[in-house]
C-alpha atoms as a PDB file:
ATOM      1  CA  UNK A   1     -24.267 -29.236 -17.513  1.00  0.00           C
ATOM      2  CA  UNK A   2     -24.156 -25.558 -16.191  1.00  0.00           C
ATOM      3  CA  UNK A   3     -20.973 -23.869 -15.688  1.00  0.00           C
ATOM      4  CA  UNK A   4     -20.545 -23.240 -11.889  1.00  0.00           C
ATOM      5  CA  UNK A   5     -20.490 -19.241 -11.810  1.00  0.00           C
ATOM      6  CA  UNK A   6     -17.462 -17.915  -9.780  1.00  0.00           C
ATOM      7  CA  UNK A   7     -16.523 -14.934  -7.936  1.00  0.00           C
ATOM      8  CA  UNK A   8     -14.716 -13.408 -10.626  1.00  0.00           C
ATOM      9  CA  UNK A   9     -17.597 -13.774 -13.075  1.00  0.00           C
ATOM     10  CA  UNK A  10     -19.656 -12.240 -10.519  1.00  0.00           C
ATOM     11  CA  UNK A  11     -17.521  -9.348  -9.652  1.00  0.00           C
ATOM     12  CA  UNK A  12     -16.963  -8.694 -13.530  1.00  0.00           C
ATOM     13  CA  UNK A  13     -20.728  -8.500 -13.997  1.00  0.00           C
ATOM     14  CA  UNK A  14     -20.826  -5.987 -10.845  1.00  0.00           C
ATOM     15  CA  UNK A  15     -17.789  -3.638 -12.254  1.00  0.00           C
ATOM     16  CA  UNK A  16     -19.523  -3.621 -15.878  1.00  0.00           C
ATOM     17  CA  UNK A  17     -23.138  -2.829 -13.951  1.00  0.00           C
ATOM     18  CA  UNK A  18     -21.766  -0.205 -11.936  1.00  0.00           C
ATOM     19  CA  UNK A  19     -20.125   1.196 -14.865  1.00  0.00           C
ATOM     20  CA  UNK A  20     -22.602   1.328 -17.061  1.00  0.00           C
ATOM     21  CA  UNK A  21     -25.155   2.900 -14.813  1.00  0.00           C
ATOM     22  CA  UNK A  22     -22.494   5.966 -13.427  1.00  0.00           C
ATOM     23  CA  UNK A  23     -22.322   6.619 -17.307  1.00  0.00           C
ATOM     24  CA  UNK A  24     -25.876   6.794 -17.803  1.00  0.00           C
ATOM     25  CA  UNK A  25     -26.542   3.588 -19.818  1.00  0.00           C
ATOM     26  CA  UNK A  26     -30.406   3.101 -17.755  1.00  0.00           C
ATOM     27  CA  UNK A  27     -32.704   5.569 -16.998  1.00  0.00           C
ATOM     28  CA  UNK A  28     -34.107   7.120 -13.615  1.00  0.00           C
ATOM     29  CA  UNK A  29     -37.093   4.949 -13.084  1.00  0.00           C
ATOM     30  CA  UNK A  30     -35.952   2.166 -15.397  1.00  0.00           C
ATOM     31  CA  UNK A  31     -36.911  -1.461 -14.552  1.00  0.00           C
ATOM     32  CA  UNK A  32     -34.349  -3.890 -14.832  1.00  0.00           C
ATOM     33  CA  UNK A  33     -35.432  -7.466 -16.146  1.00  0.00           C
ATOM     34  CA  UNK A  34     -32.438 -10.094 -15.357  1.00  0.00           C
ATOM     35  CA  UNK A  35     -32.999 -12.089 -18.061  1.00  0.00           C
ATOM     36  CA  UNK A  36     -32.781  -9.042 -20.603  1.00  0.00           C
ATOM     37  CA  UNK A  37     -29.218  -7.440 -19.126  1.00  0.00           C
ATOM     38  CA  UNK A  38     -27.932 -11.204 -18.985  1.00  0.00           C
ATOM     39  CA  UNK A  39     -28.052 -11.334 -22.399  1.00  0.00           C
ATOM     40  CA  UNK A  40     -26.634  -7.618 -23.178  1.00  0.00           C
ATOM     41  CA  UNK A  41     -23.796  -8.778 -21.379  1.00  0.00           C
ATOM     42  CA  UNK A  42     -23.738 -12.418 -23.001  1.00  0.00           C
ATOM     43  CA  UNK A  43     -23.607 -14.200 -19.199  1.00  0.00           C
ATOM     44  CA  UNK A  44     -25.657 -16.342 -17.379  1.00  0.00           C
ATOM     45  CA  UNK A  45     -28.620 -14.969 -15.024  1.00  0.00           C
ATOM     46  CA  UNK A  46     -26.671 -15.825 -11.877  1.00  0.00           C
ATOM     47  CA  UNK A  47     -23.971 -13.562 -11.809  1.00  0.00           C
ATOM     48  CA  UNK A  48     -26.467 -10.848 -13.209  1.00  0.00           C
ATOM     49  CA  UNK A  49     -29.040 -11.332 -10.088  1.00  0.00           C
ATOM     50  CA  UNK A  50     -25.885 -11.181  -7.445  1.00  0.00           C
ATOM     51  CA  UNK A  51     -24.881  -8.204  -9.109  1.00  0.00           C
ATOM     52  CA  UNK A  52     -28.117  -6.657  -9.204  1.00  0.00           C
ATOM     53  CA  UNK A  53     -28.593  -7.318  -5.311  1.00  0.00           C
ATOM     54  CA  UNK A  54     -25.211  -5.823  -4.502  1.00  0.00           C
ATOM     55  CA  UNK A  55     -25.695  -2.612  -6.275  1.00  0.00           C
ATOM     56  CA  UNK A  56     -29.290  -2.426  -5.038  1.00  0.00           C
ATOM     57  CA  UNK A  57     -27.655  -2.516  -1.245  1.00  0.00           C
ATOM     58  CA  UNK A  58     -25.108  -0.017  -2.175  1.00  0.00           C
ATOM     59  CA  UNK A  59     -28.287   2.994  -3.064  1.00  0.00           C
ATOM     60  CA  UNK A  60     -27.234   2.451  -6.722  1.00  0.00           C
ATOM     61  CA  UNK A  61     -30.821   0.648  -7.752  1.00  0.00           C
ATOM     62  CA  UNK A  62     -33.459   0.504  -5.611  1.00  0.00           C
ATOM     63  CA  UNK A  63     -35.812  -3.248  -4.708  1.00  0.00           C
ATOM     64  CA  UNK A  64     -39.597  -2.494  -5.545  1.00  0.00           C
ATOM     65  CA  UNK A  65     -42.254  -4.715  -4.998  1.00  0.00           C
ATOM     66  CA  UNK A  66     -43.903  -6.594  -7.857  1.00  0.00           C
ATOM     67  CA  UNK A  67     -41.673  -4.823  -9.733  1.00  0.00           C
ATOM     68  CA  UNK A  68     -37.964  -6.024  -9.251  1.00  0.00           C
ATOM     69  CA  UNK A  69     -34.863  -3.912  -9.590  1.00  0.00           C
ATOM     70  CA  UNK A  70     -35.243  -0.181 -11.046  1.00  0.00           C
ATOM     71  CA  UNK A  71     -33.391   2.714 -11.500  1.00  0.00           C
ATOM     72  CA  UNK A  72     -34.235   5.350  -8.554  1.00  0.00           C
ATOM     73  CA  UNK A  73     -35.154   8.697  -9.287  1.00  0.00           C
ATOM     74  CA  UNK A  74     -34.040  11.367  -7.884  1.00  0.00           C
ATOM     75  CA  UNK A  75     -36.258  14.689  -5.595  1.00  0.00           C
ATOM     76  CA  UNK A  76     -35.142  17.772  -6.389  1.00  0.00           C
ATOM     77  CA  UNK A  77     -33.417  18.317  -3.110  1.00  0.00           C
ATOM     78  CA  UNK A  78     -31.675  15.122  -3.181  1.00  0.00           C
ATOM     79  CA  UNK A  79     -30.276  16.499  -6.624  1.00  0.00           C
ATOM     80  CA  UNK A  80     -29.474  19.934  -5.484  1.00  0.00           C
ATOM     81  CA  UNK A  81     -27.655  18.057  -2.416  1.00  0.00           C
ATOM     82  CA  UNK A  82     -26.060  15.787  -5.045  1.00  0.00           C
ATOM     83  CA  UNK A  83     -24.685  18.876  -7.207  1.00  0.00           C
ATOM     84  CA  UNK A  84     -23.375  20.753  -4.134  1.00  0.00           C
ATOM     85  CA  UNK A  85     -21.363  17.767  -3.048  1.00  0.00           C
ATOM     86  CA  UNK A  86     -19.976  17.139  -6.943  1.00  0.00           C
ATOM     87  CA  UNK A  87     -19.005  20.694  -6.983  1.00  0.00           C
ATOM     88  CA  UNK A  88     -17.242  20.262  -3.601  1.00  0.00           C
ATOM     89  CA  UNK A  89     -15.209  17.233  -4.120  1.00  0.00           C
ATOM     90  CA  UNK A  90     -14.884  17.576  -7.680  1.00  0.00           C
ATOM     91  CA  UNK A  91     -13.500  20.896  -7.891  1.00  0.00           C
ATOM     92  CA  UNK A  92     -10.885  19.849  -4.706  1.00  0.00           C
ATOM     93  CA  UNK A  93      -9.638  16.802  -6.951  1.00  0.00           C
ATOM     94  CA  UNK A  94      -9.558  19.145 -10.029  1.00  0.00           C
ATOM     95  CA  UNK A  95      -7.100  22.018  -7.842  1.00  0.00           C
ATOM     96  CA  UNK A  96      -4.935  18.924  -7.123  1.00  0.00           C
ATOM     97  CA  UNK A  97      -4.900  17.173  -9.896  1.00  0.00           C
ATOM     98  CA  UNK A  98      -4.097  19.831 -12.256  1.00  0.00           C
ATOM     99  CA  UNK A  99      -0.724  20.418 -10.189  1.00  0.00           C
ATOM    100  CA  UNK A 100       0.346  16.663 -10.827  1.00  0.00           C
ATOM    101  CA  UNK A 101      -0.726  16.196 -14.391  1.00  0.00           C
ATOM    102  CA  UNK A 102       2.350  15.305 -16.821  1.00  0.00           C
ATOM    103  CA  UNK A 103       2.809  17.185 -19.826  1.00  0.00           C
ATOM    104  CA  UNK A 104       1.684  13.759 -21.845  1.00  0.00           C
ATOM    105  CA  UNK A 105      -1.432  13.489 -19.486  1.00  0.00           C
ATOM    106  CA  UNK A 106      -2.873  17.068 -20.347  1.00  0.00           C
ATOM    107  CA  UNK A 107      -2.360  16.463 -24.286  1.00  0.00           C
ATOM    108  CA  UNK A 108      -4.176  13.169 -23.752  1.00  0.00           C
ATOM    109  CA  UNK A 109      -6.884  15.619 -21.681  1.00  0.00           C
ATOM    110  CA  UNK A 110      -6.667  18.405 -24.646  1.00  0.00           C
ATOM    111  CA  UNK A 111      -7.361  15.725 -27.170  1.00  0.00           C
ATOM    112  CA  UNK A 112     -10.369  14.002 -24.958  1.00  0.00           C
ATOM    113  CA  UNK A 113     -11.969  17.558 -24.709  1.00  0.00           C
ATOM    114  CA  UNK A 114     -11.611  18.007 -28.691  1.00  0.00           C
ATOM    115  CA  UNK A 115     -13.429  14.839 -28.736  1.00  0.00           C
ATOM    116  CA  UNK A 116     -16.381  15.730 -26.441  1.00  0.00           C
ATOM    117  CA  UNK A 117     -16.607  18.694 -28.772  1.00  0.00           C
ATOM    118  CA  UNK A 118     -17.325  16.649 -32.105  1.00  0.00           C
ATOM    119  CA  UNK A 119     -19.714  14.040 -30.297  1.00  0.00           C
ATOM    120  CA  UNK A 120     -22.128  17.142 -29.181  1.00  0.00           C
ATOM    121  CA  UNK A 121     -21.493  18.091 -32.714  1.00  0.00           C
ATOM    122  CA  UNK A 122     -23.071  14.533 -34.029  1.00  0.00           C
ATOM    123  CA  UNK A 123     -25.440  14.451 -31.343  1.00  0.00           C
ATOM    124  CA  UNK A 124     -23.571  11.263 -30.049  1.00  0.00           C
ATOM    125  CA  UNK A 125     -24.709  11.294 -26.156  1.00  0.00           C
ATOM    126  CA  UNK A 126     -23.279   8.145 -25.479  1.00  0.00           C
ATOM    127  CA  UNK A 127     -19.619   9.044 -26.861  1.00  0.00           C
ATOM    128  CA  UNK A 128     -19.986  12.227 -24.787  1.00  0.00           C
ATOM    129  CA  UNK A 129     -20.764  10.399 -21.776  1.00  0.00           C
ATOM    130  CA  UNK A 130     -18.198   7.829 -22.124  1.00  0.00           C
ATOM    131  CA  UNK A 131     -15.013  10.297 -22.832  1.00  0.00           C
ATOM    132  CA  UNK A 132     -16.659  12.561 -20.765  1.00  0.00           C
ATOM    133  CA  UNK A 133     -15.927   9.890 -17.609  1.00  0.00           C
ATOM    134  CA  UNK A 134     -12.478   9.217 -18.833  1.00  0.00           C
ATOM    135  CA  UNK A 135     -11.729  12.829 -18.979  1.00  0.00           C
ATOM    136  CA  UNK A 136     -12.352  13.721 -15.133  1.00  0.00           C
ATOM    137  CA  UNK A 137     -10.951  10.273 -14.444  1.00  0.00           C
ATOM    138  CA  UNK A 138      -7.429  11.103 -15.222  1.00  0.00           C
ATOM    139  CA  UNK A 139      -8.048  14.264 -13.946  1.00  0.00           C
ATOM    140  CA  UNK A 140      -9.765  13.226 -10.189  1.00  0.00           C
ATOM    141  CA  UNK A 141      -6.842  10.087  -9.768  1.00  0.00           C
ATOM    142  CA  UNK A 142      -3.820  12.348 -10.620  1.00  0.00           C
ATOM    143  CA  UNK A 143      -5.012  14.600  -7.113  1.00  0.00           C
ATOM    144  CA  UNK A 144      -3.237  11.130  -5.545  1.00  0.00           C
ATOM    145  CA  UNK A 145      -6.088  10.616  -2.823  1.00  0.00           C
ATOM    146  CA  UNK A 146      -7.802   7.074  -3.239  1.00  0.00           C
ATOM    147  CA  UNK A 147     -10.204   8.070  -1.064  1.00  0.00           C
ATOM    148  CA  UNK A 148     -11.044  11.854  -2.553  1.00  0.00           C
ATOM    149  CA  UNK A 149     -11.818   9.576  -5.774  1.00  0.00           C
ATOM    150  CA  UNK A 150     -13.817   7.139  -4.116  1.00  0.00           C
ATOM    151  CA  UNK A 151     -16.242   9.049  -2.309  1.00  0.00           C
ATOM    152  CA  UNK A 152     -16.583  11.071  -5.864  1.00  0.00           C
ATOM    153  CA  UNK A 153     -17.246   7.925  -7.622  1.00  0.00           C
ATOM    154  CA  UNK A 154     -20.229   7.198  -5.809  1.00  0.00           C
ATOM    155  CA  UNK A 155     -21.674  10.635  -6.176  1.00  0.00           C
ATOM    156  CA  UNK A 156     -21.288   9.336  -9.714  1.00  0.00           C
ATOM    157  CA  UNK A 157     -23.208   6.632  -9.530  1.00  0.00           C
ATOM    158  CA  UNK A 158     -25.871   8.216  -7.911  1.00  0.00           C
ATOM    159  CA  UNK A 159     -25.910  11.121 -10.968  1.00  0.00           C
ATOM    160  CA  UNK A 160     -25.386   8.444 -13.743  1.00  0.00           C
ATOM    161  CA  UNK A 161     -28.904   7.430 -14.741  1.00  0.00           C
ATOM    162  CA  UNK A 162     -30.528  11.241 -14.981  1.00  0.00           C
ATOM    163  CA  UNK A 163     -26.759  12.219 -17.169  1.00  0.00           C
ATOM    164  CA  UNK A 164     -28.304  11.590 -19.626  1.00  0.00           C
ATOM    165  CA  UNK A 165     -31.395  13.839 -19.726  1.00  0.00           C
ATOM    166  CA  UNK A 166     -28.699  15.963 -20.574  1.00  0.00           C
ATOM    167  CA  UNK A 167     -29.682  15.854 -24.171  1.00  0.00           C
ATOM    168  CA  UNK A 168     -33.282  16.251 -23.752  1.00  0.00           C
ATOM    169  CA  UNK A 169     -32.496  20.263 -24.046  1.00  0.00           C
ATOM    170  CA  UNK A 170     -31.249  20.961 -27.693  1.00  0.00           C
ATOM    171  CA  UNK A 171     -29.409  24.187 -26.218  1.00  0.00           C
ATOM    172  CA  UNK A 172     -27.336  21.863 -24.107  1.00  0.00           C
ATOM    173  CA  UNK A 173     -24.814  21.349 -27.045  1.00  0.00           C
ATOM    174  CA  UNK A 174     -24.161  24.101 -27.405  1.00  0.00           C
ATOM    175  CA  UNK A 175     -22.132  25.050 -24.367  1.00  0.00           C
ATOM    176  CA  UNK A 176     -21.449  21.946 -22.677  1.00  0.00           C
ATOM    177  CA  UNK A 177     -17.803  21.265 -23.582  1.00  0.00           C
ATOM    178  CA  UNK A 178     -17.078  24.985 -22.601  1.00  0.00           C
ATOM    179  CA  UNK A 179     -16.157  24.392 -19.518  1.00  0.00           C
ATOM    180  CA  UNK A 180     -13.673  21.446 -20.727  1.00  0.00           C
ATOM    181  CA  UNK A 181     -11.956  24.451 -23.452  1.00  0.00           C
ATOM    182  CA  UNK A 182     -11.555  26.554 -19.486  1.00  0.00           C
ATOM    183  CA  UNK A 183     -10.321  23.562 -17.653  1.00  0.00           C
ATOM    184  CA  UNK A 184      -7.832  22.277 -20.516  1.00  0.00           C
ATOM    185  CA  UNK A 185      -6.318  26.163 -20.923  1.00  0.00           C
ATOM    186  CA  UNK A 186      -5.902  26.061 -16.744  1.00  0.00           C
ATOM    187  CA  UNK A 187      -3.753  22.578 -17.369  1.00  0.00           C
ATOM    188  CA  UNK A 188      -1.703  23.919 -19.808  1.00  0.00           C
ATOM    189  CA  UNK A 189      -1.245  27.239 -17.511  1.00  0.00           C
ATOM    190  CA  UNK A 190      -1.054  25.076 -14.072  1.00  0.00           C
ATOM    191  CA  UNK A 191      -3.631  27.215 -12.653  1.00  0.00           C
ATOM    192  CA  UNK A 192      -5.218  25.405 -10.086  1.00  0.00           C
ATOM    193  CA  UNK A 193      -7.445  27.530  -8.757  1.00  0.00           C
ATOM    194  CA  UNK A 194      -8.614  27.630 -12.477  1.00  0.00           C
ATOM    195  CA  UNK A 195      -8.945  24.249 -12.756  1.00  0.00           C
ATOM    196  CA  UNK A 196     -11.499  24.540  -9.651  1.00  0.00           C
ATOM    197  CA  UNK A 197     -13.679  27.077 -11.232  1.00  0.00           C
ATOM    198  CA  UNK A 198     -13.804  25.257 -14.468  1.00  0.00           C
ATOM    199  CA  UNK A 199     -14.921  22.154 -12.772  1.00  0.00           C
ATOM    200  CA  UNK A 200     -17.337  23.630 -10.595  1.00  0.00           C
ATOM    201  CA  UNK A 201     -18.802  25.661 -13.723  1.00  0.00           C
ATOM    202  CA  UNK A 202     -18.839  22.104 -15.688  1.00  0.00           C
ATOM    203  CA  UNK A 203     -21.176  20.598 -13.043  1.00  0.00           C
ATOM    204  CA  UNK A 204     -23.355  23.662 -12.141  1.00  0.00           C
ATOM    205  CA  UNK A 205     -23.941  23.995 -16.103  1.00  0.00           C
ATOM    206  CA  UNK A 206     -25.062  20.724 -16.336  1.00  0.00           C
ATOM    207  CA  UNK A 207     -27.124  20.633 -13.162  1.00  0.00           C
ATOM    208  CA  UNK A 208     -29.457  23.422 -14.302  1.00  0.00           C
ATOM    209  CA  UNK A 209     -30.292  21.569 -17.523  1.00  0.00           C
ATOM    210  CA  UNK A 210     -30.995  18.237 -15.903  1.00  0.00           C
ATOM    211  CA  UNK A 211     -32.664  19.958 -12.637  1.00  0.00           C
ATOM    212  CA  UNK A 212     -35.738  19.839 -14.861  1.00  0.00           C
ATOM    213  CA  UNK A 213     -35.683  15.919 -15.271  1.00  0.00           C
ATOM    214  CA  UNK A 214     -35.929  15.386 -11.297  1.00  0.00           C
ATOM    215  CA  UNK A 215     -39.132  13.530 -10.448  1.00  0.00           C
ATOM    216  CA  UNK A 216     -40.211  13.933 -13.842  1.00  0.00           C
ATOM    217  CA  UNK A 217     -41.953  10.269 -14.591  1.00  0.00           C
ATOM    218  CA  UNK A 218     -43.308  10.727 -18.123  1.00  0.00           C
ATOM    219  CA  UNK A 219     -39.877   9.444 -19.736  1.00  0.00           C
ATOM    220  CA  UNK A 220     -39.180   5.582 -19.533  1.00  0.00           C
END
């Protein structure tokens, strides 16, 4: 007998999805196969397929005939549009945040950042990406405005699946976590307007490296 699938099955599926495509777990241009992500998430195809559909109606995958659920890629002026509105709403939550952090919230940020650095050192993308998301996230929700964080979260999952590209470039290692050493000294400081430059420096860096990925279908 099949277990009925519920809404909270279905909205755990969705949360997981969302989550794993804002931290860059598929590709741009990626096809999704139901039966495939069902079983890298160890549920039935149901709740998979109603997640799928949802995310697809939210701009986060895209329907394509013949072909099922992908990825979308991203022009190079939707990216350029994309960055400018990160830098925007990022940096804001970044000048407020950084006047509302505790003193045990920026260790836990000085300590995330020292992470980041030894994952670039091991070439570890995926440990980058994931602290990398938890790092801003404390960051973005200490500003206090629900609604700041929301709209930024779905810039994020707009920018998840080309993140990362990031480490297509070799010489991206090199000086991505700089910005994070910046934004961690403006903490301890409480310099917020430093905190904004840092941020906006973090997400123009990365832009220019991944800029080159936009449109670019030769990578599946």
């Amino acid at each position: 007998m099949t277990t009925p699938t519920t809404s909270t099955d279905q909205d755990r599926v969705y949360t997981t999805l969302r989550q794993w495509i804002t931290v860059g777990r598929f590709l741009p241009g990626e096809r999704l196969k139901i039966r495939t992500v069902a079983a890298d998430m160890g549920v039935g195809q149901m709740p998979v397929r109603a997640a799928l559909q949802r995310l697809a109606a939210e701009g986060a995958l895209v329907n394509v005939p013949n072909a099922g659920v992908t990825v979308p890629r991203l022009s190079l002026p939707e990216f350029d549009d994309l960055l400018q509105m990160r830098m925007l709403l990022e940096g804001e939550a970044a000048e407020r945040g950084s006047l509302r952090l505790d003193a045990t919230q920026i260790t836990t940020l000085q300590g995330w950042s020292a992470d980041m650095a030894a994952a670039l050192h091991a070439f570890d993308a995926k440990r980058y990406l994931d602290i990398n998301e938890d790092f801003h996230v404390l960051l973005y929700k200490a500003a206090g405005s629900p609604l700041l964080f929301q709209l930024i979260d779905t810039l994020w999952l707009r920018a998840g699946p080309i993140s990362n590209r990031l480490f297509d470039t070799p010489a991206a290692n090199a000086v991505l976590n700089d910005a994070h050493d910046d934004l961690v000294q403006a903490l301890v400081q409480r310099d917020s307007a430093a905190a904004r430059r840092a941020v906006e420096r973090d997400i123009f860096v990365a832009g220019q490296f991944l800029r080159a990925a936009c449109g670019d279908k030769k990578r599946k």
